[in-house]
N, C-alpha and C. Protein backbone atom coordinates (compact mmCIF):
# COMPACT_ATOMS: atom_id res chain seq x y z
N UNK A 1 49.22 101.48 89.79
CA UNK A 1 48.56 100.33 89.21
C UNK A 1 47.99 99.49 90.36
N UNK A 2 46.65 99.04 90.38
CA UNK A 2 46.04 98.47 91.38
C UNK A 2 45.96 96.94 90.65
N UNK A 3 45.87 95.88 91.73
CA UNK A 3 46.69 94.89 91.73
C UNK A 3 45.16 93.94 90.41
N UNK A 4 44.32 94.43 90.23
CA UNK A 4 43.49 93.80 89.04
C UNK A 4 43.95 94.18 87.82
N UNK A 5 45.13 95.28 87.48
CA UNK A 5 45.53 95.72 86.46
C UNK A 5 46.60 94.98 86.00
N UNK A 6 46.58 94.48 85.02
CA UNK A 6 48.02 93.65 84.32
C UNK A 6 49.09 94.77 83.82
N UNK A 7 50.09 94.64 83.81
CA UNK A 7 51.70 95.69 83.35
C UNK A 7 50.70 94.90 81.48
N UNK A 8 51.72 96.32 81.49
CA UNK A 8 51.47 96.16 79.56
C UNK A 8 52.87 95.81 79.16
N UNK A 9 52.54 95.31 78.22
CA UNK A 9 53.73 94.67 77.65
C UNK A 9 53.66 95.52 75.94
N UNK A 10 54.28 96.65 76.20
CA UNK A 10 54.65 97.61 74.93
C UNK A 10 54.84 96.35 73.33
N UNK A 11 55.93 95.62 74.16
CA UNK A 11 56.43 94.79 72.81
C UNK A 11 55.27 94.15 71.80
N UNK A 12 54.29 93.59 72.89
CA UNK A 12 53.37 92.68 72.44
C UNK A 12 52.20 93.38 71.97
N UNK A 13 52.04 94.84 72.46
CA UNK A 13 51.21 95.53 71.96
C UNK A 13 51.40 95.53 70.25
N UNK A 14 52.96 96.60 70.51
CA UNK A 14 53.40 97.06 68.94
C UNK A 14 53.13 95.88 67.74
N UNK A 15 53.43 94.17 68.47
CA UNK A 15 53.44 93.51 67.22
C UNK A 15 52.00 92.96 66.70
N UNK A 16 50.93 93.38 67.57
CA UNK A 16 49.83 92.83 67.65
C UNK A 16 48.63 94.13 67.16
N UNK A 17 49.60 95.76 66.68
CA UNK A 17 48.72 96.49 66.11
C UNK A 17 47.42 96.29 65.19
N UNK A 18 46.95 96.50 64.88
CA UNK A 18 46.18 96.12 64.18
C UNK A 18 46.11 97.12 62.58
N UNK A 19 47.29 97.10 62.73
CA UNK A 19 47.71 98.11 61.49
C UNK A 19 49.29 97.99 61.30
N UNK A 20 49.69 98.04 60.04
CA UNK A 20 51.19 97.80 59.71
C UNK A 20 52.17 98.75 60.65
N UNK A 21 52.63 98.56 61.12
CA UNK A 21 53.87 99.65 61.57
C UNK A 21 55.34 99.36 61.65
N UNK A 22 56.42 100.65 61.61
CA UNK A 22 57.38 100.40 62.06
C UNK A 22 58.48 101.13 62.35
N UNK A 23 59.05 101.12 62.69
CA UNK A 23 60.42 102.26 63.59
C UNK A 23 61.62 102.13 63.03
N UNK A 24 61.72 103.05 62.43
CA UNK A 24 62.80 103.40 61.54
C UNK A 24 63.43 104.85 62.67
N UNK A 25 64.83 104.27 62.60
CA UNK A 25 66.22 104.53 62.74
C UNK A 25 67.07 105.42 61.80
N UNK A 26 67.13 107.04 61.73
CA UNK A 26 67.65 106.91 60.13
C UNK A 26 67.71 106.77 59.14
N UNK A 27 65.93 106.56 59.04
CA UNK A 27 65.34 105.92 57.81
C UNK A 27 65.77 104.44 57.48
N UNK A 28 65.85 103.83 58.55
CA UNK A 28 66.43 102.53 58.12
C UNK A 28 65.68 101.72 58.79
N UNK A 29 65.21 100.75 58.55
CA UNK A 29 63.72 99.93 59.64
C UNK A 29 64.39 99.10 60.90
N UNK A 30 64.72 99.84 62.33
CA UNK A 30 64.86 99.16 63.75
C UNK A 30 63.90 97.86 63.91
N UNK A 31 62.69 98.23 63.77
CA UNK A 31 61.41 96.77 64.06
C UNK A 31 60.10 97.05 62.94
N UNK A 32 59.59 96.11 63.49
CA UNK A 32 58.48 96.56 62.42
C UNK A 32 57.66 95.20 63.13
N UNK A 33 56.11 95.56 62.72
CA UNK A 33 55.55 94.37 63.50
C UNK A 33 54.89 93.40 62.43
N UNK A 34 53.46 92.43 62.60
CA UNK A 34 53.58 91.46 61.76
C UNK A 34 52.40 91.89 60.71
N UNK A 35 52.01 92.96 60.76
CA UNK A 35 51.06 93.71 59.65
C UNK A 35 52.19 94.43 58.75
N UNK A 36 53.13 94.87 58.84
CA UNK A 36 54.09 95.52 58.70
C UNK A 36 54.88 94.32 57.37
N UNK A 37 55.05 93.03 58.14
CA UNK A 37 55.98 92.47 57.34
C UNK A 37 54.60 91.50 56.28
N UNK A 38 53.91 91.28 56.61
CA UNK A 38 52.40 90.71 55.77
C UNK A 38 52.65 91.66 54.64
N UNK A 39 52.19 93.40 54.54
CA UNK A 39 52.08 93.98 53.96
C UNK A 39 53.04 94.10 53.25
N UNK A 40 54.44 93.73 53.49
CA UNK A 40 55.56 94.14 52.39
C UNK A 40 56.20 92.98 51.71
N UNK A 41 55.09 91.41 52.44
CA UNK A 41 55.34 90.38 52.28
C UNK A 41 56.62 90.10 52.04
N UNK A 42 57.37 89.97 53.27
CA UNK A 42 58.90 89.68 53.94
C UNK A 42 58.75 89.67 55.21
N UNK A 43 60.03 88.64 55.71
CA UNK A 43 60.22 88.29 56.90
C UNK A 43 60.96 89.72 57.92
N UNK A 44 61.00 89.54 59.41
CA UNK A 44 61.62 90.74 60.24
C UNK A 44 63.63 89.73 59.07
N UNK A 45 63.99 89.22 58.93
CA UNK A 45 65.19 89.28 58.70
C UNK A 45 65.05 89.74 57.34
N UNK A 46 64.21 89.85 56.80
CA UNK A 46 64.48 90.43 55.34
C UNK A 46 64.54 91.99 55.30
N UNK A 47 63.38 92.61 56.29
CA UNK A 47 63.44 93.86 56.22
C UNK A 47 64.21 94.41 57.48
N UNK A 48 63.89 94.23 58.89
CA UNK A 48 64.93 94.83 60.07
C UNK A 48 66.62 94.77 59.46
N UNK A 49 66.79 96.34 59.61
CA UNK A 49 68.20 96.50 59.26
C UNK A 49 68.10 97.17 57.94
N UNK A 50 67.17 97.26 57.65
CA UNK A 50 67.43 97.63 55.62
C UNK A 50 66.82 99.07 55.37
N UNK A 51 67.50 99.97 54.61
CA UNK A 51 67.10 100.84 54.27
C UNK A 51 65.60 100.73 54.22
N UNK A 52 65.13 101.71 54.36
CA UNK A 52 63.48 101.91 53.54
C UNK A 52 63.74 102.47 51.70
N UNK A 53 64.81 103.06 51.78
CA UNK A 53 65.06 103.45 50.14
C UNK A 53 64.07 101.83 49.48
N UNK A 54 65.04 101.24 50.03
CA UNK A 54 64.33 99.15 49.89
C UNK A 54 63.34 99.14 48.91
N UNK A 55 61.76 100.04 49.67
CA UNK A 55 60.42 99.89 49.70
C UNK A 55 59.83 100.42 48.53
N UNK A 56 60.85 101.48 48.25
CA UNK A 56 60.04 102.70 47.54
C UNK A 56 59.91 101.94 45.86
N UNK A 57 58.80 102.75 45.22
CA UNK A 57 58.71 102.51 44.01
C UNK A 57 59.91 103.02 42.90
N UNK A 58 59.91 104.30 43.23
CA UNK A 58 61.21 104.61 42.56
C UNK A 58 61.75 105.06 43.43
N UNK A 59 63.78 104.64 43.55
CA UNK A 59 64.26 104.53 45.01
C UNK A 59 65.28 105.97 44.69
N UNK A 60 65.00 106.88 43.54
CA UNK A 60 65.56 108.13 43.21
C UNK A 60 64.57 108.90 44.09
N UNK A 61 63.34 108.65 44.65
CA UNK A 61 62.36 109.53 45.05
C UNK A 61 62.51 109.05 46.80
N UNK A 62 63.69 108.63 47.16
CA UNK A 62 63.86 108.18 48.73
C UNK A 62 64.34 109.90 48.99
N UNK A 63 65.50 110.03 48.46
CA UNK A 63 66.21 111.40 48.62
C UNK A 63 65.25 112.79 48.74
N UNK A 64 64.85 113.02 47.60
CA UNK A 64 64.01 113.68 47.29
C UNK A 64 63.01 113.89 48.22
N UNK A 65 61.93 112.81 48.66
CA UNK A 65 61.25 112.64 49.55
C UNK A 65 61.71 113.18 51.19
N UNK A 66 63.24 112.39 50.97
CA UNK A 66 63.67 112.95 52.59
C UNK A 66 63.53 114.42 53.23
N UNK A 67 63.93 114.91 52.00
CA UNK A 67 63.93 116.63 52.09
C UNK A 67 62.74 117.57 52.80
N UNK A 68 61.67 116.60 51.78
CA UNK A 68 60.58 116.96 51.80
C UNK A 68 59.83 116.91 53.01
N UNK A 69 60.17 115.72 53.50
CA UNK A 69 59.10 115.19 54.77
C UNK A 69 60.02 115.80 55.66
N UNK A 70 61.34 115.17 55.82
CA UNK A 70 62.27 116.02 56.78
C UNK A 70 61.88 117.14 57.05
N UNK A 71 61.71 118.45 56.37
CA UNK A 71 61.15 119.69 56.89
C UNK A 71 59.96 119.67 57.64
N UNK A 72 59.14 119.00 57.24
CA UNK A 72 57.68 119.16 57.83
C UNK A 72 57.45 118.69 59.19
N UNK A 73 58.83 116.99 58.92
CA UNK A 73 58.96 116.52 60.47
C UNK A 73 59.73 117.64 61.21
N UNK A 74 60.14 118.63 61.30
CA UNK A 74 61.11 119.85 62.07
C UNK A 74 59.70 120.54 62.04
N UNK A 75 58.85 120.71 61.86
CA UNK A 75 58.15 121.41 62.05
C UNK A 75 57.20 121.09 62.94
N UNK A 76 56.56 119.95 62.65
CA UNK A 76 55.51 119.72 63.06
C UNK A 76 55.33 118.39 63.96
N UNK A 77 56.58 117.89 63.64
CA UNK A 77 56.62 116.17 64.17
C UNK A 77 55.93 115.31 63.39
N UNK A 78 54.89 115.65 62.75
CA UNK A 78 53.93 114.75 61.75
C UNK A 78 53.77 114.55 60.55
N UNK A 79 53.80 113.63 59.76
CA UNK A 79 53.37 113.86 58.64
C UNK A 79 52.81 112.58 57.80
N UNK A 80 51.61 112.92 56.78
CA UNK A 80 50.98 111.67 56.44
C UNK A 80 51.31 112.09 55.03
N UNK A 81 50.74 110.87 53.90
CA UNK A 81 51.00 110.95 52.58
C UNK A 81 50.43 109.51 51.65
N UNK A 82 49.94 109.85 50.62
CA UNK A 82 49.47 108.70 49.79
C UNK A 82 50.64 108.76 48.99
N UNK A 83 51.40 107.17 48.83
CA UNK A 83 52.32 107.08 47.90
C UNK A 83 53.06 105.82 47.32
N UNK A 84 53.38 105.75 46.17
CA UNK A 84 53.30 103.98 45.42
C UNK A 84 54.29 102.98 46.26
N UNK A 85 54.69 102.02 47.02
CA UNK A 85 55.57 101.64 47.28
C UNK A 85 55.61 100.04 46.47
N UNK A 86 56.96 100.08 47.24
CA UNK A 86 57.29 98.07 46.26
C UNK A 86 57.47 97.45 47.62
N UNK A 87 56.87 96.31 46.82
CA UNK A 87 56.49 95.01 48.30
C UNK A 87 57.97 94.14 48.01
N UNK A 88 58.65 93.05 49.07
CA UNK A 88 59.84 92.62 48.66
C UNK A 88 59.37 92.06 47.34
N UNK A 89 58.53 91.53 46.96
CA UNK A 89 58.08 90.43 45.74
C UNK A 89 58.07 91.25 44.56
N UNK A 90 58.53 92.69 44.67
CA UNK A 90 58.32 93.43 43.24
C UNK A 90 57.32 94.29 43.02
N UNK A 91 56.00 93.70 43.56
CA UNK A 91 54.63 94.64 43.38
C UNK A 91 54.61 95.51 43.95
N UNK A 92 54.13 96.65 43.37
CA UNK A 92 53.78 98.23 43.33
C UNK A 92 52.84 98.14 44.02
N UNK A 93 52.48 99.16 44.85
CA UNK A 93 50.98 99.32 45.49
C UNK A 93 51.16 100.52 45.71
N UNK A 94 49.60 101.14 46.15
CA UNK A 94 49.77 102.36 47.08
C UNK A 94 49.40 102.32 48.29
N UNK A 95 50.07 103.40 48.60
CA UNK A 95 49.93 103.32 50.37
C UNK A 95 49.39 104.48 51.02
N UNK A 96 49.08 104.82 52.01
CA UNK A 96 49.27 105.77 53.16
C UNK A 96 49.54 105.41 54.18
N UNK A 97 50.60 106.53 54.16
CA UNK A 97 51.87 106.50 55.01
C UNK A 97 51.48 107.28 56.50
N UNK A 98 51.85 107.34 57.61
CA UNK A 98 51.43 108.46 58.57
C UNK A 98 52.66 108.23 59.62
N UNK A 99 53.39 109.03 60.11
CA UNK A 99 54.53 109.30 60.45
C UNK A 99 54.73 109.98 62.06
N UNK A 100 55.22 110.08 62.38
CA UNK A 100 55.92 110.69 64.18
C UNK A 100 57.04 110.64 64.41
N UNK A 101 57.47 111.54 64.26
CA UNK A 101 59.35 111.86 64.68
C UNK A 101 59.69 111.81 66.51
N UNK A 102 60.10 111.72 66.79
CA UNK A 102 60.50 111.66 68.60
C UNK A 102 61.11 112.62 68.69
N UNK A 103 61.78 113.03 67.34
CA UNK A 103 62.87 114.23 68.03
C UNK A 103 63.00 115.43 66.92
N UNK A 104 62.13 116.33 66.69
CA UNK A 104 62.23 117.79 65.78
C UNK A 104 63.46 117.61 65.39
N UNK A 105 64.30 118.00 66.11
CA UNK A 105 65.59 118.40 65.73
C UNK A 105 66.38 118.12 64.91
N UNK A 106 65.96 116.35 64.88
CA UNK A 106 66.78 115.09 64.11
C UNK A 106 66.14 114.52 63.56
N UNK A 107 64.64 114.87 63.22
CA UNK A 107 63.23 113.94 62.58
C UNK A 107 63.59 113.13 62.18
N UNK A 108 64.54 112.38 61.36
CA UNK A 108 64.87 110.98 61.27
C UNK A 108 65.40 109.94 61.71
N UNK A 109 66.31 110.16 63.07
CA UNK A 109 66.80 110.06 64.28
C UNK A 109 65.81 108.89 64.98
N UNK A 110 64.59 108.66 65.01
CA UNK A 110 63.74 107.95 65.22
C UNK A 110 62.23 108.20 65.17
N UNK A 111 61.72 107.56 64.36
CA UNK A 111 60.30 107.65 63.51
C UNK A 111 59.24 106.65 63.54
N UNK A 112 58.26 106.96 63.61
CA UNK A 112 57.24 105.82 64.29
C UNK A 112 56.33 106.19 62.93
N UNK A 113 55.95 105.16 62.21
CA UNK A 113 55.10 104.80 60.90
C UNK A 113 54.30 103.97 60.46
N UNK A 114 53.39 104.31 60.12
CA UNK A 114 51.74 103.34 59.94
C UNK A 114 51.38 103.27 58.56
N UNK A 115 51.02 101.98 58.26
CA UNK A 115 50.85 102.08 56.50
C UNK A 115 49.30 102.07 56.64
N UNK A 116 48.72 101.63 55.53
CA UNK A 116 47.55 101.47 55.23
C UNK A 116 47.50 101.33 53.48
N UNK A 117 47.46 99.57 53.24
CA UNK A 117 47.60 99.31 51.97
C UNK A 117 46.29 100.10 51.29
N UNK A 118 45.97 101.19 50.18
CA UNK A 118 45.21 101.57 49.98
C UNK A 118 44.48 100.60 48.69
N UNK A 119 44.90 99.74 48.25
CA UNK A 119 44.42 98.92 47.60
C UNK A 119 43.27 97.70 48.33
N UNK A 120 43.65 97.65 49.33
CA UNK A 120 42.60 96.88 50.12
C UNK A 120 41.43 97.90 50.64
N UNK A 121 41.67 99.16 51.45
CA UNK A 121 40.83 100.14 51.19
C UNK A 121 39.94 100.52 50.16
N UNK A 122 40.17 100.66 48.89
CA UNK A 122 39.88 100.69 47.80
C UNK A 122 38.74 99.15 47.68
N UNK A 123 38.73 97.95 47.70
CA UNK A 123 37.85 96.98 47.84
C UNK A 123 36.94 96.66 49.14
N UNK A 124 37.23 97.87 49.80
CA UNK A 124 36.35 97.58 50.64
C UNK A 124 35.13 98.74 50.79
N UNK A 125 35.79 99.74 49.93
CA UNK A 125 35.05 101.35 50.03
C UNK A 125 33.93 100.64 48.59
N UNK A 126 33.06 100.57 48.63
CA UNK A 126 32.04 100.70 47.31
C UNK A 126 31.95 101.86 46.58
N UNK A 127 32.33 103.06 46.83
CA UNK A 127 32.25 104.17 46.47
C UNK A 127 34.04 104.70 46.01
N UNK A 128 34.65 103.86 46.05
CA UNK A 128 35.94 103.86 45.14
C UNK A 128 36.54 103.06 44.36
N UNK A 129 36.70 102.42 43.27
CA UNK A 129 36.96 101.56 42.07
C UNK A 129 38.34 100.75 42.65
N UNK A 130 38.07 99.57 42.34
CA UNK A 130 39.15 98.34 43.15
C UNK A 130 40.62 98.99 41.88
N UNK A 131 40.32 99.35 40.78
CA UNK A 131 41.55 99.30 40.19
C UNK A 131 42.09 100.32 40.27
N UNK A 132 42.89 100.97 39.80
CA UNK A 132 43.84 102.27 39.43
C UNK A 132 43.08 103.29 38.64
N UNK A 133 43.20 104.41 39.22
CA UNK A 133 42.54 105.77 37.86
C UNK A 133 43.46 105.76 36.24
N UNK A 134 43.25 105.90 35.61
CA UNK A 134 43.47 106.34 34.76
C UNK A 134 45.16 106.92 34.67
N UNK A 135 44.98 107.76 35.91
CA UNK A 135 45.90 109.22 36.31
C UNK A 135 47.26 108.29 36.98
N UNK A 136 46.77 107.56 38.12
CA UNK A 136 48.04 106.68 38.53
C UNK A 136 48.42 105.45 37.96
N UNK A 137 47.92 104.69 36.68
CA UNK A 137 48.17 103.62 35.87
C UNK A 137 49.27 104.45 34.98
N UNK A 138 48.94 105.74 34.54
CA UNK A 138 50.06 106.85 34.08
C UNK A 138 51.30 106.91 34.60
N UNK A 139 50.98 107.59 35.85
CA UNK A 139 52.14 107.62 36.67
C UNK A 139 52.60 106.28 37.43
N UNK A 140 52.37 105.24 37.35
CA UNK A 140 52.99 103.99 37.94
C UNK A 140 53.64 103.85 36.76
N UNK A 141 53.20 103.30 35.52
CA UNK A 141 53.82 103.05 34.17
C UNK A 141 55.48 104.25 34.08
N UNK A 142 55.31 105.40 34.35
CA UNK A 142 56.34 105.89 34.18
C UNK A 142 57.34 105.99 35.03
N UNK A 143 57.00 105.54 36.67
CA UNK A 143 57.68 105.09 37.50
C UNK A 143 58.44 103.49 37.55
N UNK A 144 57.87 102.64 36.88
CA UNK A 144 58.88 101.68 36.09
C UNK A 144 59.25 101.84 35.37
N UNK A 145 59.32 102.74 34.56
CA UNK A 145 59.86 103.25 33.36
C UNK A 145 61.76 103.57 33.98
N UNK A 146 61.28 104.17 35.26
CA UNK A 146 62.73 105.15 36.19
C UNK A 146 62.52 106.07 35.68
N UNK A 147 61.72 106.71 35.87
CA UNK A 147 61.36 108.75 35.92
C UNK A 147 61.33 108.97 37.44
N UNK A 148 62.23 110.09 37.54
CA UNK A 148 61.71 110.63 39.37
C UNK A 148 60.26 111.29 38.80
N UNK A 149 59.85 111.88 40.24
CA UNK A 149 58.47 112.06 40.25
C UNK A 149 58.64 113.71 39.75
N UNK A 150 59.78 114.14 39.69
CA UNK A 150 59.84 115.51 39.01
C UNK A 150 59.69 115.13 37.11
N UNK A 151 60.38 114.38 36.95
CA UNK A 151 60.47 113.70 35.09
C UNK A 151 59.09 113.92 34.99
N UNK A 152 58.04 112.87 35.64
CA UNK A 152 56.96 112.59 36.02
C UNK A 152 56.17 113.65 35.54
N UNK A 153 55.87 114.56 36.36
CA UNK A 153 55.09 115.70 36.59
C UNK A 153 55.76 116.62 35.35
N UNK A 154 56.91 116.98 35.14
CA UNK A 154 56.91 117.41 33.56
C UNK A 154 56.21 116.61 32.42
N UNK A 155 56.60 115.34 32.35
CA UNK A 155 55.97 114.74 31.30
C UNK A 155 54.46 114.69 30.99
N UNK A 156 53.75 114.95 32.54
CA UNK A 156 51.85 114.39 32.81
C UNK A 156 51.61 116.17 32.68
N UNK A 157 52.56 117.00 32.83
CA UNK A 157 52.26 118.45 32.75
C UNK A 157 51.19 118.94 34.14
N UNK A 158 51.94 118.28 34.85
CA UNK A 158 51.21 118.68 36.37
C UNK A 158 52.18 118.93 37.60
């Protein structure tokens, strides 16, 4: 480093992303920065420390999910996904999710994660409708209902 170069300051980076993120432990949220807690509208003491089960829309589909992504993180280290979550205040949204494991072996062991509220996406794309399809007003409705996403997909026959 030549002496016109400033040291980076990692911390101040992470909280100043310009996109939600956060580092989950075990599936359990270590930090998270201030797009992170905007988006799930809660404070770092409401969410640091708390399951992510927390977040999910239906929290039968945390398990389920683990399985799922778990493999792919042993595989690949990566993995992204569009999927409904709950903000602390109750509201449903959708998201995309995008993911980085540190360690194959233990993919949940420590995990680096980026949201992207797709509902704000959605009002900003002109070429995609601000509200819900048809298809996920379906499947949200039956996810407050408490259907896992297997009930789900029997019932929508998909």
């Amino acid at each position: 480093m030549n002496e016109n170069e400033e040291k980076i300051d990692h911390a101040v980076v992470f909280e100043h992303l310009p996109t939600a993120a956060a580092v989950l432990h075990n599936r359990v949220i270590a930090d998270c920065n201030e797009r992170f807690r905007l988006l799930m509208r809660g404070t770092r003491r409401q969410l640091v420390g708390q399951s992510f089960s927390l977040l999910y829309a239906a929290p039968e589909d945390f398990e389920v999910r683990g399985k799922t992504v778990g493999a792919i993180l042993e595989k690949q280290a990566e993995y992204a996904d569009d999927r409904l979550l709950r903000r602390l205040d109750g509201e449903i949204f959708w998201c995309h999710i995008s993911g980085y494991t540190l360690d194959r072996r233990k993919p949940f062991r420590r995990a680096l994660w980026c949201f992207v509220d797709l509902s704000i996406e959605r009002q900003r794309s002109s070429s995609v409708r601000a509200s819900l399809t048809h298809r996920e007003r379906e499947v949200s409705t039956l996810l407050l209902e408490g259907l896992s996403s297997k009930e789900i997909a029997r019932r929508l026959s998909i």
